[in-house]
PDB file of N, CA and C in Angstrom:
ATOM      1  N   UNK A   1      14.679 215.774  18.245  1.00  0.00           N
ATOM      2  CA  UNK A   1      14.937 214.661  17.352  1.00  0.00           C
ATOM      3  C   UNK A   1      14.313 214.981  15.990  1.00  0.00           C
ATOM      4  N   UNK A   2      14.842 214.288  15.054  1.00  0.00           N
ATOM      5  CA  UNK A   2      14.723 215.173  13.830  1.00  0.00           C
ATOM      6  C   UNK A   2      13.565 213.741  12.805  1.00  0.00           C
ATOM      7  N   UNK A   3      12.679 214.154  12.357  1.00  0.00           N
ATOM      8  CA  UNK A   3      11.776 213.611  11.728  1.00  0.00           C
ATOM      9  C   UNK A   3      12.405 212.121  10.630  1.00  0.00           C
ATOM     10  N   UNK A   4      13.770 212.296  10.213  1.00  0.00           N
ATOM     11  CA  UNK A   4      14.262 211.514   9.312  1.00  0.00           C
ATOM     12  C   UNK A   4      15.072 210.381  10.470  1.00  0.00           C
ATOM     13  N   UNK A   5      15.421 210.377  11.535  1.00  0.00           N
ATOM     14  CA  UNK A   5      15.552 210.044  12.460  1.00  0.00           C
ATOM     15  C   UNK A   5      14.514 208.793  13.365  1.00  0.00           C
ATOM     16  N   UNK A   6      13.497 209.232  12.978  1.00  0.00           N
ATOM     17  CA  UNK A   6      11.957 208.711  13.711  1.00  0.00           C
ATOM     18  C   UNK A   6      11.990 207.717  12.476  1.00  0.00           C
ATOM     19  N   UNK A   7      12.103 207.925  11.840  1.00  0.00           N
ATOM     20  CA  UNK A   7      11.742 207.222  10.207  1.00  0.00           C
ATOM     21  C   UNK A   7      12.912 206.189  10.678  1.00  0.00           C
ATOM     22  N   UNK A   8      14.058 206.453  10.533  1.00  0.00           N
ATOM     23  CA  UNK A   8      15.137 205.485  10.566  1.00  0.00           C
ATOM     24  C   UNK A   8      14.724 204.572  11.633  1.00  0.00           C
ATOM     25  N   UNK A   9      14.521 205.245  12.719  1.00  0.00           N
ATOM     26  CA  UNK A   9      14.611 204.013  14.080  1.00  0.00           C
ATOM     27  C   UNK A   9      12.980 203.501  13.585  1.00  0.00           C
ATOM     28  N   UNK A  10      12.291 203.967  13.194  1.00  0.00           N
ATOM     29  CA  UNK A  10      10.947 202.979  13.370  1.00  0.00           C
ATOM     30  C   UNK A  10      10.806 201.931  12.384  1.00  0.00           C
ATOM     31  N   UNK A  11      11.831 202.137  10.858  1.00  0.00           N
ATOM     32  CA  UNK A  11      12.301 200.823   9.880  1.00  0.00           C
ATOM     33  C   UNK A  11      12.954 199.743  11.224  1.00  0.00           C
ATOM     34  N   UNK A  12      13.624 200.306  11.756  1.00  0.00           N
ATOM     35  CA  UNK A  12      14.829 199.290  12.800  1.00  0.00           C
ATOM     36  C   UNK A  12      13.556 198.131  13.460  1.00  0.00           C
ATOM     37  N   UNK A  13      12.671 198.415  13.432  1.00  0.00           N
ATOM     38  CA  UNK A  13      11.609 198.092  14.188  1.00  0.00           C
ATOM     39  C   UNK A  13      10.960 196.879  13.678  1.00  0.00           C
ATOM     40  N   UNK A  14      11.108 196.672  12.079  1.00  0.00           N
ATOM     41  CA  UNK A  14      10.474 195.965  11.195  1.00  0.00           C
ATOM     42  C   UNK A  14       8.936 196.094  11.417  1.00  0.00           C
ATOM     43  N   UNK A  15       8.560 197.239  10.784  1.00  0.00           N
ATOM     44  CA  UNK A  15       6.732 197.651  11.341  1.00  0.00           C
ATOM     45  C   UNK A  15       6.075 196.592   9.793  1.00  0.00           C
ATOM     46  N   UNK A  16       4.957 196.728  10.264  1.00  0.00           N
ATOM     47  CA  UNK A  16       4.094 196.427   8.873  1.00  0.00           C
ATOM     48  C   UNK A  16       3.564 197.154   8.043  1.00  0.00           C
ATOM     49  N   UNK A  17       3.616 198.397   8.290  1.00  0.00           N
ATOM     50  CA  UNK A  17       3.422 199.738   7.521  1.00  0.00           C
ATOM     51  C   UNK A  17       3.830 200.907   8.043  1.00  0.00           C
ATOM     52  N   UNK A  18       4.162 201.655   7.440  1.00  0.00           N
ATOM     53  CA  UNK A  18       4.920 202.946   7.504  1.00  0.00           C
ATOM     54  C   UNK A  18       4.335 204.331   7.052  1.00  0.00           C
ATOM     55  N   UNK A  19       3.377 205.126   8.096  1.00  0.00           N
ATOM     56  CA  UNK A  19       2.751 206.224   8.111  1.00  0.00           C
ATOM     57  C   UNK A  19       3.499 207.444   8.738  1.00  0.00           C
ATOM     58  N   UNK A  20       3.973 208.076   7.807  1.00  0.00           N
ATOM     59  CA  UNK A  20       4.581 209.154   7.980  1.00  0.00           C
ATOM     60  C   UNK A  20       3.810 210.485   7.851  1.00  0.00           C
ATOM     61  N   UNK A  21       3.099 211.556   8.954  1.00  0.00           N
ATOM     62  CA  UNK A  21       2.365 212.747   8.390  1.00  0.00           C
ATOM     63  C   UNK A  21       2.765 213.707   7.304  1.00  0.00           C
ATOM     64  N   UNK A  22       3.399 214.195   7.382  1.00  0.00           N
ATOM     65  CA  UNK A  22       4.129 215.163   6.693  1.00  0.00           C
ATOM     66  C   UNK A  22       5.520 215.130   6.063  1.00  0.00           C
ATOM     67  N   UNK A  23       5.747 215.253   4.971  1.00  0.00           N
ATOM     68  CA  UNK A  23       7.286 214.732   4.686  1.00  0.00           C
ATOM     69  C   UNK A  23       7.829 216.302   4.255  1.00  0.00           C
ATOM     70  N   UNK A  24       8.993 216.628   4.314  1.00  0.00           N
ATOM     71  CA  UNK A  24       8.945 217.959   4.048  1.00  0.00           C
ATOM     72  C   UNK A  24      10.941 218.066   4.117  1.00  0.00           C
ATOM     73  N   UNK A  25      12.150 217.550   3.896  1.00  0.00           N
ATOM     74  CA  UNK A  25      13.232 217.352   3.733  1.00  0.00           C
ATOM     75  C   UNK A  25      13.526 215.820   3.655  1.00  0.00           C
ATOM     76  N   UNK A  26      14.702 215.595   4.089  1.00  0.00           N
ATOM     77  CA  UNK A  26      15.496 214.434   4.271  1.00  0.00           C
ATOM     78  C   UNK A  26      14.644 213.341   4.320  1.00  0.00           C
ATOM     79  N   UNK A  27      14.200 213.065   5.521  1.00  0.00           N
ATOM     80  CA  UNK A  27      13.380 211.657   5.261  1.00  0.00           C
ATOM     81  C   UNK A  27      12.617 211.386   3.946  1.00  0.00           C
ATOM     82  N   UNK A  28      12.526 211.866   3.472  1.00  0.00           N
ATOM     83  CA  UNK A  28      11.423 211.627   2.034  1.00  0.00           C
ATOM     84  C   UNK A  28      12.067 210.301   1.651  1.00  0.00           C
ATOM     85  N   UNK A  29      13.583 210.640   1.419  1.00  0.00           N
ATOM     86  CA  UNK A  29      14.503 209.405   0.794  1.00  0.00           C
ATOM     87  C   UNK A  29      14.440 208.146   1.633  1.00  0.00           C
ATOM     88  N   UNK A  30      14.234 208.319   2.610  1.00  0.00           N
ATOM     89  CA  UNK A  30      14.449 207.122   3.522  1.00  0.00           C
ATOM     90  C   UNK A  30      12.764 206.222   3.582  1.00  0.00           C
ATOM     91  N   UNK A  31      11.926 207.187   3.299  1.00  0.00           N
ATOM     92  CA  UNK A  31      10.622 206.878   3.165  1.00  0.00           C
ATOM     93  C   UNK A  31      10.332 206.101   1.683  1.00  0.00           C
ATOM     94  N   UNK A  32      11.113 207.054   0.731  1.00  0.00           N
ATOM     95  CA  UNK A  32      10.991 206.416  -0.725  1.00  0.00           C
ATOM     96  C   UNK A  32      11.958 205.078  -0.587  1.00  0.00           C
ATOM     97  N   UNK A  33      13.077 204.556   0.024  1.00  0.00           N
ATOM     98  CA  UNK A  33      13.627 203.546  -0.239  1.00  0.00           C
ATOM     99  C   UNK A  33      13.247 202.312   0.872  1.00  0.00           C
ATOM    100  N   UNK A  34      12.044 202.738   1.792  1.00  0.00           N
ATOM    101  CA  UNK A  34      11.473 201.738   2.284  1.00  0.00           C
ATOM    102  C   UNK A  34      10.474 201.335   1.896  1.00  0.00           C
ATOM    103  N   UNK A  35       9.244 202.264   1.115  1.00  0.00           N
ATOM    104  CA  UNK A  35       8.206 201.557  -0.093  1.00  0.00           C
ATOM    105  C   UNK A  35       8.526 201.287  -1.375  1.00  0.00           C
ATOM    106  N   UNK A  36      10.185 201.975  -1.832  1.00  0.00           N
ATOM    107  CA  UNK A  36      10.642 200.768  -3.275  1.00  0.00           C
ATOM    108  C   UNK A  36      11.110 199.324  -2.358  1.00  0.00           C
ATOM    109  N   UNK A  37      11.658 199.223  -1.000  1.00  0.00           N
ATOM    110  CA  UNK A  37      11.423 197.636  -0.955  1.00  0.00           C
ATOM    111  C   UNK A  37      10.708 196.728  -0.752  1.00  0.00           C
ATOM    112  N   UNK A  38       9.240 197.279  -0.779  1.00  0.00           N
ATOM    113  CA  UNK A  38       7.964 196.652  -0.437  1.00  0.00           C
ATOM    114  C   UNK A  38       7.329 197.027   0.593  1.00  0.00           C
ATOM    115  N   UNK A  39       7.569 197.914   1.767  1.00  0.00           N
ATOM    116  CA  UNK A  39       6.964 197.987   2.935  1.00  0.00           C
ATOM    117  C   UNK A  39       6.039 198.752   2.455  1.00  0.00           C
ATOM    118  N   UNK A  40       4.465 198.732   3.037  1.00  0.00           N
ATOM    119  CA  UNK A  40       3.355 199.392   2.406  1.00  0.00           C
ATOM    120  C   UNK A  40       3.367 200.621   3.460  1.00  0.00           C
ATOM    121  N   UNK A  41       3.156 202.346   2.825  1.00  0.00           N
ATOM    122  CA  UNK A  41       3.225 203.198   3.719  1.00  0.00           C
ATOM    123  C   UNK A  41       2.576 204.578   3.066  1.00  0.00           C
ATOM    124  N   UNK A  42       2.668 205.466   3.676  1.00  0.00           N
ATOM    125  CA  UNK A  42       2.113 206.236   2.685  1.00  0.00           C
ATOM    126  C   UNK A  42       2.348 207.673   3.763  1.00  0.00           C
ATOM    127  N   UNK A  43       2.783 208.658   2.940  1.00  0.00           N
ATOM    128  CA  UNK A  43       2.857 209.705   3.588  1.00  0.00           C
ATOM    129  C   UNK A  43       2.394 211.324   3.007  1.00  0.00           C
ATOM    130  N   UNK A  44       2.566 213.090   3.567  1.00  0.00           N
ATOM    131  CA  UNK A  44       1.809 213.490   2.808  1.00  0.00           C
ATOM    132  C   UNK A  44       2.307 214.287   2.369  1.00  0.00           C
ATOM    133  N   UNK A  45       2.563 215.378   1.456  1.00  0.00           N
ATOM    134  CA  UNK A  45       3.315 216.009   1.170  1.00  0.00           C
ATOM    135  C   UNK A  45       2.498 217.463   0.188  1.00  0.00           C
ATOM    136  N   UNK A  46       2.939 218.501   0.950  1.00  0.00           N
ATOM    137  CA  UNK A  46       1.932 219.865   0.274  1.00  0.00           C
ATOM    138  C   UNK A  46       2.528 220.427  -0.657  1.00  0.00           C
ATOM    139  N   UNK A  47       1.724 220.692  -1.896  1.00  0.00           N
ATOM    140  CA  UNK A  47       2.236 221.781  -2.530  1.00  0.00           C
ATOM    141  C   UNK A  47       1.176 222.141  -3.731  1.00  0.00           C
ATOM    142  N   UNK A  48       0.951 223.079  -4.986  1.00  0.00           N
ATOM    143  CA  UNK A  48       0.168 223.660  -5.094  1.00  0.00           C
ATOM    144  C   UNK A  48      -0.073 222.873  -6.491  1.00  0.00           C
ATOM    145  N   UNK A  49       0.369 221.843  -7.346  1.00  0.00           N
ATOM    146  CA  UNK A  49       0.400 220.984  -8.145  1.00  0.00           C
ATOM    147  C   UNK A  49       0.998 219.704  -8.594  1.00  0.00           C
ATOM    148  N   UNK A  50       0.574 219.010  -8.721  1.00  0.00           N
ATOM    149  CA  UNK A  50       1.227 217.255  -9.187  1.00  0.00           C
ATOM    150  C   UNK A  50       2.583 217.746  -9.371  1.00  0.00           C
ATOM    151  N   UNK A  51       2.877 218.858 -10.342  1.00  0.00           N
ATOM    152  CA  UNK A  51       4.439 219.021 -10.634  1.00  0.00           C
ATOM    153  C   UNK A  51       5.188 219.680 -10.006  1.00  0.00           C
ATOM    154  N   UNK A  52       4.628 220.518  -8.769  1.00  0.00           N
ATOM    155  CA  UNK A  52       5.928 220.902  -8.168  1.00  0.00           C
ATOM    156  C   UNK A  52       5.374 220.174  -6.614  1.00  0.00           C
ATOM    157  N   UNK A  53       4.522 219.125  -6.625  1.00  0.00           N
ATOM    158  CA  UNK A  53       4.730 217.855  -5.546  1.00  0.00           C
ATOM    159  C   UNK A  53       6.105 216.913  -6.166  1.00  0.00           C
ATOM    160  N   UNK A  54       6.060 216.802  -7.307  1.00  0.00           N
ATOM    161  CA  UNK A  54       7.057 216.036  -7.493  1.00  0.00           C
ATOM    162  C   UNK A  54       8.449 216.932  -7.514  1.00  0.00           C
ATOM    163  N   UNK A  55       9.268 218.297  -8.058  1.00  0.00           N
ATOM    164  CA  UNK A  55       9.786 218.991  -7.916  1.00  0.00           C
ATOM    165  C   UNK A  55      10.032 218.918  -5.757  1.00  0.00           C
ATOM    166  N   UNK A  56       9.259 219.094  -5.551  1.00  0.00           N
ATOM    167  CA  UNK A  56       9.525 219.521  -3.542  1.00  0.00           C
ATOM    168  C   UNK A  56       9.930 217.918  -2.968  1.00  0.00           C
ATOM    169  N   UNK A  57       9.293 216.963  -3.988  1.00  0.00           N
ATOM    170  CA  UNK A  57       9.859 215.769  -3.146  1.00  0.00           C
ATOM    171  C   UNK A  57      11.412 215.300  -3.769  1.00  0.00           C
ATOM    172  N   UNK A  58      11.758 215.458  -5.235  1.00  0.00           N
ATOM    173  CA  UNK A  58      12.971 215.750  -5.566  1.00  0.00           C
ATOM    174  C   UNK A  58      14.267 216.663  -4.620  1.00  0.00           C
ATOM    175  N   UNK A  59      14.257 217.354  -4.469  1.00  0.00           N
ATOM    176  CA  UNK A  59      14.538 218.702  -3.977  1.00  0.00           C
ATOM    177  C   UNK A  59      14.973 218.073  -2.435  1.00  0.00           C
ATOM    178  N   UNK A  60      13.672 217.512  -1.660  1.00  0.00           N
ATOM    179  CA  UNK A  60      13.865 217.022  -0.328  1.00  0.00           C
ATOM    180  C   UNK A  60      14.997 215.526  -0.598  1.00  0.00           C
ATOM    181  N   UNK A  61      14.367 214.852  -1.420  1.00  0.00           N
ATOM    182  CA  UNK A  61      15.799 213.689  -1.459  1.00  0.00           C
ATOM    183  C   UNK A  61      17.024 214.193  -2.025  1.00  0.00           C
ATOM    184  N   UNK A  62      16.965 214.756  -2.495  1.00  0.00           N
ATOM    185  CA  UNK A  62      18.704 215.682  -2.838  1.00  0.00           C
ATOM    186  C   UNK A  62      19.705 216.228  -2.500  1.00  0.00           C
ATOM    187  N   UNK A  63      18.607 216.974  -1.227  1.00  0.00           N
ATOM    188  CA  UNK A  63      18.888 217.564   0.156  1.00  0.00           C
ATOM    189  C   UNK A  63      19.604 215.935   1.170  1.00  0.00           C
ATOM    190  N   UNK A  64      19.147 215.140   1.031  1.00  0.00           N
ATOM    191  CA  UNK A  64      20.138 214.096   1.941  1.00  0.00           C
ATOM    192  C   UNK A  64      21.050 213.729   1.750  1.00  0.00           C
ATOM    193  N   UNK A  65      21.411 213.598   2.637  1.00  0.00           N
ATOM    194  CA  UNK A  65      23.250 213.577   2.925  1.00  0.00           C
ATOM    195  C   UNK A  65      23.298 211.759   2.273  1.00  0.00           C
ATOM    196  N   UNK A  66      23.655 211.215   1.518  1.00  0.00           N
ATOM    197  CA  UNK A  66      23.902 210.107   0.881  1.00  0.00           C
ATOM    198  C   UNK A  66      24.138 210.492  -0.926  1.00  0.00           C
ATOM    199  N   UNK A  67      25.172 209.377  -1.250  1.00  0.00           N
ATOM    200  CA  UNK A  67      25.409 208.471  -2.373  1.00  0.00           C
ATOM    201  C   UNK A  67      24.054 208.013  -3.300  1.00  0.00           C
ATOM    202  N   UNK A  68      22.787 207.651  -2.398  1.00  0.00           N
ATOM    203  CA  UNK A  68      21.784 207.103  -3.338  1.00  0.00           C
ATOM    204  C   UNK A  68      20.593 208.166  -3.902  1.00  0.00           C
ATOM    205  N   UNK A  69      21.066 209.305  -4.101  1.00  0.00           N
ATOM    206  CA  UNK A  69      19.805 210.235  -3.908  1.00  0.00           C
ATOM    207  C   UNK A  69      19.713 209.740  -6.026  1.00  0.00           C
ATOM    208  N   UNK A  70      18.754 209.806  -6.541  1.00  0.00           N
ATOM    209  CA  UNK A  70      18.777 209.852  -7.915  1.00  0.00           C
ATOM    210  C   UNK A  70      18.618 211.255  -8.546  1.00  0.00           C
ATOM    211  N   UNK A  71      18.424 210.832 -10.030  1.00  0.00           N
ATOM    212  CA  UNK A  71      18.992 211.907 -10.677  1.00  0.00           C
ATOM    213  C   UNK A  71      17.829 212.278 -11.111  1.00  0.00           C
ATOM    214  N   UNK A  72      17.533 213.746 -11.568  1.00  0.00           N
ATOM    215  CA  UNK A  72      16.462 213.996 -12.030  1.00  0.00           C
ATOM    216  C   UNK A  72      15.554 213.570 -12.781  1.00  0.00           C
ATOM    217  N   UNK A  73      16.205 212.820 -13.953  1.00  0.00           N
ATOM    218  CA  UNK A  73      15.910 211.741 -14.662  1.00  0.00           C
ATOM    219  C   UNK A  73      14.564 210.835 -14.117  1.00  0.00           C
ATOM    220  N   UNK A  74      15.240 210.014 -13.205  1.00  0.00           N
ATOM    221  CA  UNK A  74      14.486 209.368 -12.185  1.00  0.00           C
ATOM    222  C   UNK A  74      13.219 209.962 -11.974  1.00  0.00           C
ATOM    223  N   UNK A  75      13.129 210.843 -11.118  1.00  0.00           N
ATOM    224  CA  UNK A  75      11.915 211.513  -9.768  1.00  0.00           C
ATOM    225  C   UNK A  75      10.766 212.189 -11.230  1.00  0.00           C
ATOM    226  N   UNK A  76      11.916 212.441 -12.307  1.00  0.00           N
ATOM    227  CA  UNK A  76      10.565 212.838 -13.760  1.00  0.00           C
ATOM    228  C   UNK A  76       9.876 211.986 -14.396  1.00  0.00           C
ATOM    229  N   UNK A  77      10.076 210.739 -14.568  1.00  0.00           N
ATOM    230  CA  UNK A  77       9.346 209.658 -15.227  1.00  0.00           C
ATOM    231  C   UNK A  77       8.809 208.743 -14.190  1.00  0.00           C
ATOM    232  N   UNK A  78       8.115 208.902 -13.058  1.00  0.00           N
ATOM    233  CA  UNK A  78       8.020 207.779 -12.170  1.00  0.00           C
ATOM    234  C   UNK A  78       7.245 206.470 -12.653  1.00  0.00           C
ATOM    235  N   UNK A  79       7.157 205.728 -12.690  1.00  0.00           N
ATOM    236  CA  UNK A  79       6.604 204.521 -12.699  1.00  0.00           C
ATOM    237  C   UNK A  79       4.951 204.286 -12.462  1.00  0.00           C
ATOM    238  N   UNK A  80       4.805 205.151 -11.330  1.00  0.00           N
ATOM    239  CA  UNK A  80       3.152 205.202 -10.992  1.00  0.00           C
ATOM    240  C   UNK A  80       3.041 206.315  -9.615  1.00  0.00           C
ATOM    241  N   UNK A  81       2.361 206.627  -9.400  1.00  0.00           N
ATOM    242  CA  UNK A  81       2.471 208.038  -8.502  1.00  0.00           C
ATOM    243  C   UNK A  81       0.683 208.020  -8.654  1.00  0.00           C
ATOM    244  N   UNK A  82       0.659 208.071  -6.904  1.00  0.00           N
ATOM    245  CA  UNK A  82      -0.844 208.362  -6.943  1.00  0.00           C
ATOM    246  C   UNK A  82      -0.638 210.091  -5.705  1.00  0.00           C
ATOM    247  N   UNK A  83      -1.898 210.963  -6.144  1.00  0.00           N
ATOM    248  CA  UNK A  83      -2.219 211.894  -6.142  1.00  0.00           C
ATOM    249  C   UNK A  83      -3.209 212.230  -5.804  1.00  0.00           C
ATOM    250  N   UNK A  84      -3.509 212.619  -4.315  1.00  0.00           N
ATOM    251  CA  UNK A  84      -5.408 212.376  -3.782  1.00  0.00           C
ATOM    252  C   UNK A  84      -5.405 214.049  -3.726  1.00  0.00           C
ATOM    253  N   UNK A  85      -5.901 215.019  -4.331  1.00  0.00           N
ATOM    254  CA  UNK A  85      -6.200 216.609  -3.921  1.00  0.00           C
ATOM    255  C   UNK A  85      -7.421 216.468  -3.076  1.00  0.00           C
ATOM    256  N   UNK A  86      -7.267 217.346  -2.434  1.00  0.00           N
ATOM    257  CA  UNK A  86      -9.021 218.235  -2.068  1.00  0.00           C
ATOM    258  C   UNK A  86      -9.059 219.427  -1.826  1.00  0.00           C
ATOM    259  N   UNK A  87      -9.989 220.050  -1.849  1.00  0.00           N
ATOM    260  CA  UNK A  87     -10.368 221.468  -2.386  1.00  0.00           C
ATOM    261  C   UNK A  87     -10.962 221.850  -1.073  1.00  0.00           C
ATOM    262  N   UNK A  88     -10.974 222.727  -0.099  1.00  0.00           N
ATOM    263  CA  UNK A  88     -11.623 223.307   0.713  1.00  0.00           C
ATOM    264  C   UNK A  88     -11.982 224.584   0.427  1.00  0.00           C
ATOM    265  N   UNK A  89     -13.483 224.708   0.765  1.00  0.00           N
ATOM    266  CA  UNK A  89     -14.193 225.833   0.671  1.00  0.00           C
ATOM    267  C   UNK A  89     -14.720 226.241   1.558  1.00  0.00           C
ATOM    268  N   UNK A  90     -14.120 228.029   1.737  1.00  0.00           N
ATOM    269  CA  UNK A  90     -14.756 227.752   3.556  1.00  0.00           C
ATOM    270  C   UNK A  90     -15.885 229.087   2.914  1.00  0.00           C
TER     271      UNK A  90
END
């Protein structure tokens, strides 16, 4: 079963928050259009700077098979975008 899948049936569910580990294709979109309708959630997504986190999460909603994916436009000016790094030192 495919991760964007789990996402779909667990909206069906009407949860009170929506914790997704890893986002990494398709679901991203389905994740982004259930916290633009208010559901509080939060999920995580790797990559090696703020700008190509936003670039890999573009990229993954683009990749889905739908009509609503936006335009680059969009995913470049976001509205508010929070960003937690940490640094491991071994």
């Amino acid at each position: 079963m495919r991760l964007r899948d789990l996402v779909k049936e667990s909206l069906r569910m009407r949860p009170s928050r929506l914790v997704v580990g890893e986002v990494r294709a398709e679901e991203c979109l389905d994740l982004l259009l259930a916290l633009n309708a208010g559901l509080p959630g939060m999920a995580s997504l790797h990559a090696n700077s703020a700008r190509e986190a936003l670039v890999r999460w573009h990229a993954a909603v683009a990749g889905a098979e739908t009509s609503a994916t936006p335009d680059g436009e969009d995913i470049r000016q976001p509205r508010w975008l929070w960003v937690e790094a940490w640094l491991v030192r071994r």
